[in-house]
Protein backbone atom coordinates (compact mmCIF):
# COMPACT_ATOMS: atom_id res chain seq x y z
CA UNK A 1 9.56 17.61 38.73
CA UNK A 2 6.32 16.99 41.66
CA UNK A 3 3.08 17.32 39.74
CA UNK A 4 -0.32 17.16 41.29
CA UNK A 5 -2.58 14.41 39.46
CA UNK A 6 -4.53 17.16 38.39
CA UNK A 7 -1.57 18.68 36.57
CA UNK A 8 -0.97 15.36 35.53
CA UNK A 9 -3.67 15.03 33.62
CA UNK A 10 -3.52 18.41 31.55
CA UNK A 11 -0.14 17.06 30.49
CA UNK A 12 -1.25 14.07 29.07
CA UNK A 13 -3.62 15.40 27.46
CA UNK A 14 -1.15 17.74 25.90
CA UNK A 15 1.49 15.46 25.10
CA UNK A 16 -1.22 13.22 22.85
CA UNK A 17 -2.45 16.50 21.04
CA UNK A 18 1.43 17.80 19.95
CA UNK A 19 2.08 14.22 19.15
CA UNK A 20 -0.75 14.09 16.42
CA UNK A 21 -0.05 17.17 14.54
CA UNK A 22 2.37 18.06 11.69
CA UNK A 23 5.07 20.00 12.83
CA UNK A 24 6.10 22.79 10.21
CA UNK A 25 5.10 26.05 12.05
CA UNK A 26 7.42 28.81 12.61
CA UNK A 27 9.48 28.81 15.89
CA UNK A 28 8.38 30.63 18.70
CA UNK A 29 10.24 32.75 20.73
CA UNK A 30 11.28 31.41 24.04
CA UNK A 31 9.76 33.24 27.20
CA UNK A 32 8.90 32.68 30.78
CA UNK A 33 5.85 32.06 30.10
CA UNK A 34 6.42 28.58 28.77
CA UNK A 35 7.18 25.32 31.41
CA UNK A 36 9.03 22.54 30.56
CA UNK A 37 6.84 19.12 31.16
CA UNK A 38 9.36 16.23 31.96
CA UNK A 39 9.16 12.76 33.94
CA UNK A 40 9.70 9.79 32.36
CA UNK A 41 7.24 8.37 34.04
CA UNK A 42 4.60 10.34 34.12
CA UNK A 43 5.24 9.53 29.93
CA UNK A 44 5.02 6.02 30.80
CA UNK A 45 1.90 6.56 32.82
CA UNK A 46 -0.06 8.40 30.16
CA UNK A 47 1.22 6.09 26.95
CA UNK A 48 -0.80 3.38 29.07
CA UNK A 49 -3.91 2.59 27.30
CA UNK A 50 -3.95 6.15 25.13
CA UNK A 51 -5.96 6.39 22.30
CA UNK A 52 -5.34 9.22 19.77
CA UNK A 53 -7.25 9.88 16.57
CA UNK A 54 -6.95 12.24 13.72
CA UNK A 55 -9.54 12.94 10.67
CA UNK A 56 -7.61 13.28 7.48
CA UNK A 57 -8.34 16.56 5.10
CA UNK A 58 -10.59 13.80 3.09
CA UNK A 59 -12.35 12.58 6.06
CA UNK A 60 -10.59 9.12 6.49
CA UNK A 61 -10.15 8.83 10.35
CA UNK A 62 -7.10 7.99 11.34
CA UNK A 63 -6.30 6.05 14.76
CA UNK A 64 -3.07 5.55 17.28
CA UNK A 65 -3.28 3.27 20.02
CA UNK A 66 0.43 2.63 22.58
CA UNK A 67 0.44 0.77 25.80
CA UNK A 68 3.02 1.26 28.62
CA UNK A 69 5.43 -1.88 27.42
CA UNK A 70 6.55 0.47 24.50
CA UNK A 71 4.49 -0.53 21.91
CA UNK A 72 1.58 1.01 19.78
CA UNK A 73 -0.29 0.61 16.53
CA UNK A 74 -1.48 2.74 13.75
CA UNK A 75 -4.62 2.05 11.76
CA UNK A 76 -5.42 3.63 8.59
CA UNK A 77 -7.02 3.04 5.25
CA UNK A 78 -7.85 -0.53 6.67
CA UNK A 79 -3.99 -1.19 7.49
CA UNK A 80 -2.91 -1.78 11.16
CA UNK A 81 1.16 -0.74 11.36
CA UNK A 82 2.62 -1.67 14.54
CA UNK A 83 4.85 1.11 16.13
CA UNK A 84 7.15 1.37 18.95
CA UNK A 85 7.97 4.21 21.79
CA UNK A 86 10.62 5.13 23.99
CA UNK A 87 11.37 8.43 26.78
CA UNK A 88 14.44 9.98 26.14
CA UNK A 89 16.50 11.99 28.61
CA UNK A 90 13.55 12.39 30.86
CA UNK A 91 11.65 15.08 28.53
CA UNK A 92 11.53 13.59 25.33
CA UNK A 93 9.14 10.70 23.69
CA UNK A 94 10.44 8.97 20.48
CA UNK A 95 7.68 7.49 18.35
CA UNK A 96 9.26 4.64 15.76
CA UNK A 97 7.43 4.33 12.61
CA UNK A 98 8.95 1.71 10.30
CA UNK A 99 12.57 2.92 10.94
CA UNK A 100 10.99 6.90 10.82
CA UNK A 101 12.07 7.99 14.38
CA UNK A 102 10.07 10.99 15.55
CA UNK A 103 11.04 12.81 18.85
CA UNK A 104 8.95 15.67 20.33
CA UNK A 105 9.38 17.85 23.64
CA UNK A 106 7.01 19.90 25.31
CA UNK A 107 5.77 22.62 27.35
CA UNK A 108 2.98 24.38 28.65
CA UNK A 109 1.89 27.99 28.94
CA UNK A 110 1.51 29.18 32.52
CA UNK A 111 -1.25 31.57 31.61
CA UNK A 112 -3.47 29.85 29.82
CA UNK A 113 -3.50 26.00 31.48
CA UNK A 114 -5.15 24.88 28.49
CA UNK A 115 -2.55 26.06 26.06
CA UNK A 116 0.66 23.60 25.18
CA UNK A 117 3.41 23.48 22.42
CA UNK A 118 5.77 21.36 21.63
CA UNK A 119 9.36 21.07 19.62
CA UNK A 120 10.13 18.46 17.06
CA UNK A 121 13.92 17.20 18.00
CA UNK A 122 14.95 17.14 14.57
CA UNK A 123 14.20 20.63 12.51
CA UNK A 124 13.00 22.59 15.48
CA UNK A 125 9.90 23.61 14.16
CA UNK A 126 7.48 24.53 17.44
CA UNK A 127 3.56 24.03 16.96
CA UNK A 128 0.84 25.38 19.13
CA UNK A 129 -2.43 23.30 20.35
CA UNK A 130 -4.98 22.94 23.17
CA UNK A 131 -5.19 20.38 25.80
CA UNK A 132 -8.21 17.95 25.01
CA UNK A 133 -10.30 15.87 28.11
CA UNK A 134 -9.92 12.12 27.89
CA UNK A 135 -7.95 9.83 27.08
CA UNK A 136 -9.20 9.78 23.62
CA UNK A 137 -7.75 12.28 21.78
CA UNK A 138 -9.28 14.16 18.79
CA UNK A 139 -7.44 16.35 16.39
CA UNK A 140 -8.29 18.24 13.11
CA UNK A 141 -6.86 17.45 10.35
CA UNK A 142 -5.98 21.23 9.55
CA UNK A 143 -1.94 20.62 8.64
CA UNK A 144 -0.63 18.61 6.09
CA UNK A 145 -0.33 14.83 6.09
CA UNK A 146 3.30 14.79 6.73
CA UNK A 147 5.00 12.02 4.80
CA UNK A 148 6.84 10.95 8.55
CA UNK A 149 3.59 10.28 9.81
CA UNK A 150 2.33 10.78 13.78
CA UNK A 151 1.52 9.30 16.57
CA UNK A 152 -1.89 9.08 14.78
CA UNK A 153 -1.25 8.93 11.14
CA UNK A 154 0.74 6.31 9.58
CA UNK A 155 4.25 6.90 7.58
CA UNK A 156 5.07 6.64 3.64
CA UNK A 157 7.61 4.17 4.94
CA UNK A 158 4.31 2.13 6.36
CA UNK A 159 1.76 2.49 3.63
CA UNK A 160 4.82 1.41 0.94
CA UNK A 161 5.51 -2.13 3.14
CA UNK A 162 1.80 -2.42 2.76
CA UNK A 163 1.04 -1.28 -0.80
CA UNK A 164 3.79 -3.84 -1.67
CA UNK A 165 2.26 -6.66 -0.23
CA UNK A 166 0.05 -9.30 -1.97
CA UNK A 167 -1.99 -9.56 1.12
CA UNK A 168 -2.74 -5.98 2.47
CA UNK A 169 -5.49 -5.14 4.14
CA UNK A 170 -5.51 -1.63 2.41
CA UNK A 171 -7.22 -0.95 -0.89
CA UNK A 172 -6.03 0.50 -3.68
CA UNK A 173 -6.71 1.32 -7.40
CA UNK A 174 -3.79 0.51 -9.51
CA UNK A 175 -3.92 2.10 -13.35
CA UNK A 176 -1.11 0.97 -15.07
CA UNK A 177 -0.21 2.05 -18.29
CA UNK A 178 2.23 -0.28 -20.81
CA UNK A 179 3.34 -0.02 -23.61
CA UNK A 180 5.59 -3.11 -25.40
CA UNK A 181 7.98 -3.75 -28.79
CA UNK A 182 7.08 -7.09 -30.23
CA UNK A 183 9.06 -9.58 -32.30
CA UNK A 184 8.56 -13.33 -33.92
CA UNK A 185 7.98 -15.25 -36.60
CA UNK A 186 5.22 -13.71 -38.21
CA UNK A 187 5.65 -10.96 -41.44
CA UNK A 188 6.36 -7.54 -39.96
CA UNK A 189 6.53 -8.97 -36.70
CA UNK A 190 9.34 -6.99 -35.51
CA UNK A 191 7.60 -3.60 -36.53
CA UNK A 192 4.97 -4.10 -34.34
CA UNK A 193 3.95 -2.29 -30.78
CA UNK A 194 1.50 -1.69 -28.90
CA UNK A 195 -0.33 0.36 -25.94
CA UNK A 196 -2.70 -0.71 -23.08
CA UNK A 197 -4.39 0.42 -19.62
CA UNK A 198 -4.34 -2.46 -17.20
CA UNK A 199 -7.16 -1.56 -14.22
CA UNK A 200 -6.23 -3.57 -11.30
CA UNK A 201 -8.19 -2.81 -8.23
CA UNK A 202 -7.54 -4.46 -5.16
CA UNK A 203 -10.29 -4.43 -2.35
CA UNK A 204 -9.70 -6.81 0.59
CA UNK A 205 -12.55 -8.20 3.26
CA UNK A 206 -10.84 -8.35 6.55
CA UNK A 207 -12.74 -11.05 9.23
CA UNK A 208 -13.26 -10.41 12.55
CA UNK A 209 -10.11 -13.53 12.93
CA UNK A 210 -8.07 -11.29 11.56
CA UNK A 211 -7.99 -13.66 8.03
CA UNK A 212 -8.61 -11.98 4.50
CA UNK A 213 -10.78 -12.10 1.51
CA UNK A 214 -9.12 -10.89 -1.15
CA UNK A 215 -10.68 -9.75 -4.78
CA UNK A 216 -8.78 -8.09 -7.52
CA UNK A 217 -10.31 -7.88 -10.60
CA UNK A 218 -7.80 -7.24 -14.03
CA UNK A 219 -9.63 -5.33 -16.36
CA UNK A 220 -7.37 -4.49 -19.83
CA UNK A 221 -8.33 -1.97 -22.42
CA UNK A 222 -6.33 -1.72 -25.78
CA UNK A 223 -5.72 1.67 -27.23
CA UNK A 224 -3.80 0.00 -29.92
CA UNK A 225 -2.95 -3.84 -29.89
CA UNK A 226 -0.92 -5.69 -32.92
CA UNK A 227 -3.74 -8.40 -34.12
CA UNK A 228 -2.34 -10.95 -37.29
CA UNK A 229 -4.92 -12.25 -39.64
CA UNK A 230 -4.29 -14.83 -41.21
CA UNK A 231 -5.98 -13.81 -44.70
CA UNK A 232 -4.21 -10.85 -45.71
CA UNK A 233 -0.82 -11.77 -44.07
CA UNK A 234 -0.77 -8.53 -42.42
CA UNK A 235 -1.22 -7.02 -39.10
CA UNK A 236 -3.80 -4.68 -37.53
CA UNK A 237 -4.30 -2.03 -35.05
CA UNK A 238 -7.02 -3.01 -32.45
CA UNK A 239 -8.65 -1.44 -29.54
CA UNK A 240 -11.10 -2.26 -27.61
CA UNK A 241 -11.81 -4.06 -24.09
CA UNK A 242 -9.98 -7.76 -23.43
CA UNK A 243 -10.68 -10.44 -21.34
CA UNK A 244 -11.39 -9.32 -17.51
CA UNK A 245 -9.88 -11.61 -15.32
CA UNK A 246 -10.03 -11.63 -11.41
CA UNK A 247 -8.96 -13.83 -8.62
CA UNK A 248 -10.59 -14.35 -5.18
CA UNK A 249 -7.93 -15.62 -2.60
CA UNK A 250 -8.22 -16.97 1.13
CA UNK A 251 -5.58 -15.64 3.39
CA UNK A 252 -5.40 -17.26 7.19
CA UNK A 253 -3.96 -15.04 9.61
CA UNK A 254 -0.21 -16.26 10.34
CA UNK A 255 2.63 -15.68 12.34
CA UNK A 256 4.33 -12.21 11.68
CA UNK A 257 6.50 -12.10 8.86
CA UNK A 258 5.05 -15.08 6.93
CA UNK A 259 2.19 -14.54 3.97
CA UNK A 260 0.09 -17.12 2.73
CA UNK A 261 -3.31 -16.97 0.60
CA UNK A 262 -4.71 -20.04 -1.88
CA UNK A 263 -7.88 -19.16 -4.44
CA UNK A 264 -9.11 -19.31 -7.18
CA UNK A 265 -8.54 -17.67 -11.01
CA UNK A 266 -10.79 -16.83 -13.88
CA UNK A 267 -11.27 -15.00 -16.70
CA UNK A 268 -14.71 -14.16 -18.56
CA UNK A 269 -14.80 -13.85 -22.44
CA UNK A 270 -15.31 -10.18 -22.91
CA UNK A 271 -12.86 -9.29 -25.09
CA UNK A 272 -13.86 -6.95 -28.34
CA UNK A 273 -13.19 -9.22 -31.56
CA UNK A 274 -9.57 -10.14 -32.06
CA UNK A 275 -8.62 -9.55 -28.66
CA UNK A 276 -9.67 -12.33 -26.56
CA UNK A 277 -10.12 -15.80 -26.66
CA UNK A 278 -14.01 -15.96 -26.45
CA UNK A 279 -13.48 -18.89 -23.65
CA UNK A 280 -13.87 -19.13 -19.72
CA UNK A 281 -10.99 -20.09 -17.95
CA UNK A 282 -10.85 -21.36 -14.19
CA UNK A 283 -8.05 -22.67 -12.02
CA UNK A 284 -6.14 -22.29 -8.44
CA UNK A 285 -4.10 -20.25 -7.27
CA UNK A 286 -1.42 -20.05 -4.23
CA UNK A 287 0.90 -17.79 -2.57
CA UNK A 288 3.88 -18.12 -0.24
CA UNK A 289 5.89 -15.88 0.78
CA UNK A 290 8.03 -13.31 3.95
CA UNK A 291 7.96 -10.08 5.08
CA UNK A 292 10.20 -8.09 7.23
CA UNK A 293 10.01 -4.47 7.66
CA UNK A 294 12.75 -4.36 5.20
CA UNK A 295 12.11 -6.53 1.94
CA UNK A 296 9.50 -8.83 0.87
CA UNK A 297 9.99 -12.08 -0.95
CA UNK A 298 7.69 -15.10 -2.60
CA UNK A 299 6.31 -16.71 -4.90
CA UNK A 300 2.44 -16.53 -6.64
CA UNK A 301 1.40 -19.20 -9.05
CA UNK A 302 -1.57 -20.39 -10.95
CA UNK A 303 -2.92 -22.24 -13.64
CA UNK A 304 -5.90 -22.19 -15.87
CA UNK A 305 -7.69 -24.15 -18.22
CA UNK A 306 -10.27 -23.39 -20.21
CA UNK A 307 -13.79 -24.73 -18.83
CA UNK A 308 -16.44 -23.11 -21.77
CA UNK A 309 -17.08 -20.60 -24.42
CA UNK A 310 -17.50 -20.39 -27.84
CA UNK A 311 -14.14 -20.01 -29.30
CA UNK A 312 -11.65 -23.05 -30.34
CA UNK A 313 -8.31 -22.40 -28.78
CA UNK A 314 -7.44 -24.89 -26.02
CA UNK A 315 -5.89 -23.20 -22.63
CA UNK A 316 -3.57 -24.96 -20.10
CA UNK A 317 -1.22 -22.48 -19.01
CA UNK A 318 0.81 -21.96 -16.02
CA UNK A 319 1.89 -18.52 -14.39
CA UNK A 320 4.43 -18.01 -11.86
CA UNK A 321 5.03 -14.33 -10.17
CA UNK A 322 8.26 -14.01 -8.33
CA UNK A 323 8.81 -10.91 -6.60
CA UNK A 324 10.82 -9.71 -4.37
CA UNK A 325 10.81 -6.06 -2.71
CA UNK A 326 13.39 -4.15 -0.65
CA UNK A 327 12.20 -1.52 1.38
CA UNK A 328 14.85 1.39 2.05
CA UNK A 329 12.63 4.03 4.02
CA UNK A 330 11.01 7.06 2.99
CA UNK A 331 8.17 5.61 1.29
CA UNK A 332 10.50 4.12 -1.71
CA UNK A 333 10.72 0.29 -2.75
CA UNK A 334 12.53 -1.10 -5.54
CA UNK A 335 12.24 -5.07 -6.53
CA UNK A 336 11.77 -7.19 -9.50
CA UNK A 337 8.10 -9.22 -9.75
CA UNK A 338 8.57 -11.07 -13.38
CA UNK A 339 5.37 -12.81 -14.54
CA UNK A 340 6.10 -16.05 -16.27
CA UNK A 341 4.09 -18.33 -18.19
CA UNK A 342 4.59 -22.15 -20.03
CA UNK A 343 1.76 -22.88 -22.36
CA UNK A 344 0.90 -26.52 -21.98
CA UNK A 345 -0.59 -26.43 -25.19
CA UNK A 346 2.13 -24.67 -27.65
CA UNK A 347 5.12 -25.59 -25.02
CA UNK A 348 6.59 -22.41 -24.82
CA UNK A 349 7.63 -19.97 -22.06
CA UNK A 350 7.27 -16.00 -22.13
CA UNK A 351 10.24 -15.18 -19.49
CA UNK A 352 10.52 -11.71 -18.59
CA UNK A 353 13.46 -10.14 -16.78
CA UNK A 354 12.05 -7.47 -14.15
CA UNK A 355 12.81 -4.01 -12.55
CA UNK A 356 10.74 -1.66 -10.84
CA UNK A 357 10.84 1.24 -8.41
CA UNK A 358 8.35 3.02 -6.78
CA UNK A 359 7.31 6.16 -4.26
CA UNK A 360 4.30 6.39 -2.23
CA UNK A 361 3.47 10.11 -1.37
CA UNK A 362 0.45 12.14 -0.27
CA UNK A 363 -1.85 14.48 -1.88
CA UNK A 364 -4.41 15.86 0.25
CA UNK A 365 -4.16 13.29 2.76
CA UNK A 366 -4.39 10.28 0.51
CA UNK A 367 -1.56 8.55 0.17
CA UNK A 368 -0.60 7.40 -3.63
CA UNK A 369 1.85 4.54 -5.06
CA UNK A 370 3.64 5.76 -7.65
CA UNK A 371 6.09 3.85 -9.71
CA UNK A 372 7.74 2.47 -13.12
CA UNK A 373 8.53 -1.37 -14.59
CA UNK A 374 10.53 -2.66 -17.39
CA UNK A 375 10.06 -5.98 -18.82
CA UNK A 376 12.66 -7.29 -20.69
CA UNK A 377 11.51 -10.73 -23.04
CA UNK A 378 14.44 -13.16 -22.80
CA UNK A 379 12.32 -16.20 -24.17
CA UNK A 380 8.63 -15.47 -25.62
CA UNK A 381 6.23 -17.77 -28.43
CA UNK A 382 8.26 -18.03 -31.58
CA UNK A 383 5.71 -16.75 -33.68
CA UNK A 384 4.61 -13.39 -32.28
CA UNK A 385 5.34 -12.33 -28.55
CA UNK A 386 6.99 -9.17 -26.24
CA UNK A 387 10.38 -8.16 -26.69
CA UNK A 388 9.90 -5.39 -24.08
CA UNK A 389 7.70 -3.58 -22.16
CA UNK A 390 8.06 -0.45 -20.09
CA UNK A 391 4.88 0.18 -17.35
CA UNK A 392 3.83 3.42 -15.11
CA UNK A 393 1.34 2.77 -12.45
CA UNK A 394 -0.44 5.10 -10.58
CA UNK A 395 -2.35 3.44 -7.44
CA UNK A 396 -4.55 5.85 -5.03
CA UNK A 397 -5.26 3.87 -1.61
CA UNK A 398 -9.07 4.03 -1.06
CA UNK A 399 -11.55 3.26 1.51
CA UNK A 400 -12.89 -0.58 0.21
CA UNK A 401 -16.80 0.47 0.05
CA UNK A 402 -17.90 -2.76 -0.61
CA UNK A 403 -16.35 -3.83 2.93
CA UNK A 404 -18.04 -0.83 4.66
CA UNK A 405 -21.45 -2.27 3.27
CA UNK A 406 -20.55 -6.00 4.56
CA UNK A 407 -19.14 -4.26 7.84
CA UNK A 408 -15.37 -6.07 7.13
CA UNK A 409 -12.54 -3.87 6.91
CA UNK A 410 -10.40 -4.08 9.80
CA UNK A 411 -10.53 -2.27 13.56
C-alpha cells in the first residue's frame, strides 16, 4: 500500500516495539478499527540500522541490532548471538534465532495513531503496545522472558550454544554437586563413597579486539570424603575445604566456528588436613576446538607439576578434557566431556566414560543451565580410586562485576 514518510515512520516504530515483547496475551477481536501495515520494503527500509533494546525484570539490558542485508545480532549477559531476518508474503517479518523462527504481523489502530498490535504467526496470540520515536527502541520488561527469545532478547537455544562453550563471553556460576562409589586395593575400599560441592565460576574479560581473558576458579568442599590412614588400616569420613585450583586462559579472536585459548593452571594448598596435598602446582594449558550452531567438539589439556609447599608427594600429572556437545534446539544439549588423567609419577590413568544432558531455562529473566553427568571409572589407581560418579549442576548466568569495574565485558 502508498504510505506518506510520515506514516512511515509510525510504522517502524511500531514494528520494533511488537517485535520486542512476549507474545502470550489474549486475542483480540478483529474490527475496523485495526489497519493492516504491509510492504516489504518499507520492512527492509526500517530493519536498516534499527536498534532495539529491552531491560530484563532484573535490570540486565538487553540489546538487538539488524541491518538491511538480513542480518542482526543479539547481545546479552556479555554474549553477542548473531541472528538473521527475512519478509514474508509482503506483511510478515521472520526473526531466526539459532534455528527458533519467530514470525509476527501487524497493524495499527486508526484512532489512536500511536496505538499498534501485532499477531505472532505461530499460536495467534495478539499483544498491544505504543509506537516509540527513534530509531532506538525502548521497551519494559513487563512480560515474561519468553524462552524463544525477541528481536531484543536472546533464545534458550542461544544462551545453551554459549553456556556450552569453553570460551563464552557470558558468565556464569556453576554449583555442581557429586557424589561417587569408590573401589581398590585398599581394606574396605569397595565400601567407600563420598559427597562434594564443586564451585566453578566462570567470569570472562572481553578486549576491545574482540579476544578473551578467561578466569575460572575450582573451589571443592567435602561434606564427606573417604581419607585412608595408614596407622589404623581404616578409613575416615572427612570434610572440609580442598585444594582451590583456577586457570587463567588467553583466547585470540578467530574465524567463526573455530575456538582456541592457551594459559596457565594452578592450584594453592588450602586443603583442610587429609584432603589436599599441601603443595603448589603450576603448568599450561591449551584448547582446540569447533563450533557450529549445532554441536561443539575439542579437546582441553594440561599438565602440572608441583613447584612448592610443604608436603612430600611429587606431582606430574596430565589431564585431557574431551567433549563434545550436540545442540538440538530448545535450550537442550546433550554430550559427553570425560576428564582424564596419567600420573607421571604412579603411571596410572583414571579414565572415565561420560554422559550428560542439560536445559537452560529462565526464572525471572535470568537464564539458568541446568543439567546431570555420570561418570563411569573404566581404569582408575589400583589402590583407591572412582568407580562412579553421578553430578547435578546448577549454573545461573550473571553479570561478570569484576569486568564492569575494569570496563571489559563486551558491546
Amino acid at each position: 500500500m502508498s504510505m506518506s514518510t510520515r506514516a512511515f515512520v509510525k510504522i517502524s516504530h511500531a514494528l520494533a516495539a511488537g517485535l520486542l515483547l512476549t507474545f502470550g496475551a489474549p486475542a483480540i477481536a478483529q474490527d475496523s478499527s485495526w489497519q493492516p501495515i504491509t510492504g516489504a520494503s518499507n520492512f527492509r527500509d526500517f530493519m536498516s540500522g534499527l536498534k532495539v533494546e529491552r531491560t530484563l525484570p532484573n535490570g540486565e539490558l538487553s540489546r538487538g541490532e539488524y541491518q538491511a542485508d538480513g542480518t542482526g545480532t543479539v547481545y546479552s549477559w556479555g554474549a553477542s548471538s548473531p541472528r538473521s531476518w527475512s519478509v514474508r508474503n509482503d506483511d510478515t517479518v521472520c526473526v531466526n534465532a539459532a534455528g527458533e523462527t519467530l514470525c509476527y504481523q501487524l497493524e495499527r489502530n486508526l484512532a489512536d495513531t500511536q496505538l499498534y498490535r501485532v499477531r505472532e504467526v505461530a499460536t495467534g496470540s495478539i499483544t498491544e503496545f505504543r509506537a516509540v520515536d527513534g530509531k532506538r527502541v525502548e521497551v519494559a520488561g513487563k512480560e515474561p522472558v519468553s524462552a524463544e527469545g525477541s528481536a531484543a532478547t536472546p533464545s534458550a537455544s542461544e544462551l545453551a550454544a554459549e553456556l556450552s562453550n569453553p570460551n563464552t563471553s557470558v558468565a556464569s556460576l556453576t554449583f555442581k554437586f557429586q557424589y561417587r562409589r569408590f573401589e581398590g586395593d585398599l581394606p574396605r575400599a569397595d565400601d567407600q563413597s563420598g559427597t562434594m560441592l564443586l564451585f566453578q565460576p566462570s567470569l570472562p574479560f572481553v578486549l576491545d579486539s574482540g579476544d578473551k581473558v578467561l578466569w575460572r576458579p575450582a573451589v571443592p568442599v567435602f561434606f564427606d570424603q573417604p581419607v585412608f590412614d595408614a596407622n589404623s588400616g581404616y578409613f575416615d569420613g572427612e570434610a572440609g575445604l580442598g585444594d582451590i585450583a583456577f586457570d587463567l586462559a588467553y583466547a585470540p579472536k578467530t574465524a567463526p566456528g573455530s575456538l582456541f585459548a592457551f594459559g596457565l593452571i594452578t592450584s594453592l594448598p588450602t586443603a583442610s588436613d587429609g584432603l589436599g596435598t599441601d603443595r603448589w602446582t603450576l603448568g599450561p594449558e591449551v584448547l582446540i576446538g569447533k563450533m557450529t550452531p549445532k554441536y561443539l567438539i575439542g579437546l582441553f589439556p594440561n599438565h602440572q607439576w608441583d613447584i612448592g609447599g610443604s608436603g612430600n608427594a611429587d606431582i606430574n600429572l596430565t589431564t585431557i578434557q574431551a567433549f563434545y556437545t550436540y545442540l538440538p534446539g530448545g535450550g537442550w544439549n546433550v554430550g559427553s566431556a570425560p576428564i582424564m588423567s596419567y600420573d607421571w609419577e604412579s603411571e596410572q590413568w583414571t579414565l572415565p566414560l561420560n554422559v550428560n544432558a542439560g536445559k537452560t531455562v529462565f526464572f525471572n529473566g535470568r537464564p539458568w543451565k541446568l543439567s546431570v553427568e555420570l561418570n563411569y571409572y573404566v581404569d582408575q589407581p589400583d589402590a583407591f580410586g572412582p568407580e562412579w560418579m553421578l553430578g547435578l549442576n546448577i549454573a545461573p548466568v550473571v553479570r561478570n562485576g569484576m569486568a564492569s569495574w575494569f570496563g571489559l565485558g563486551g558491546k
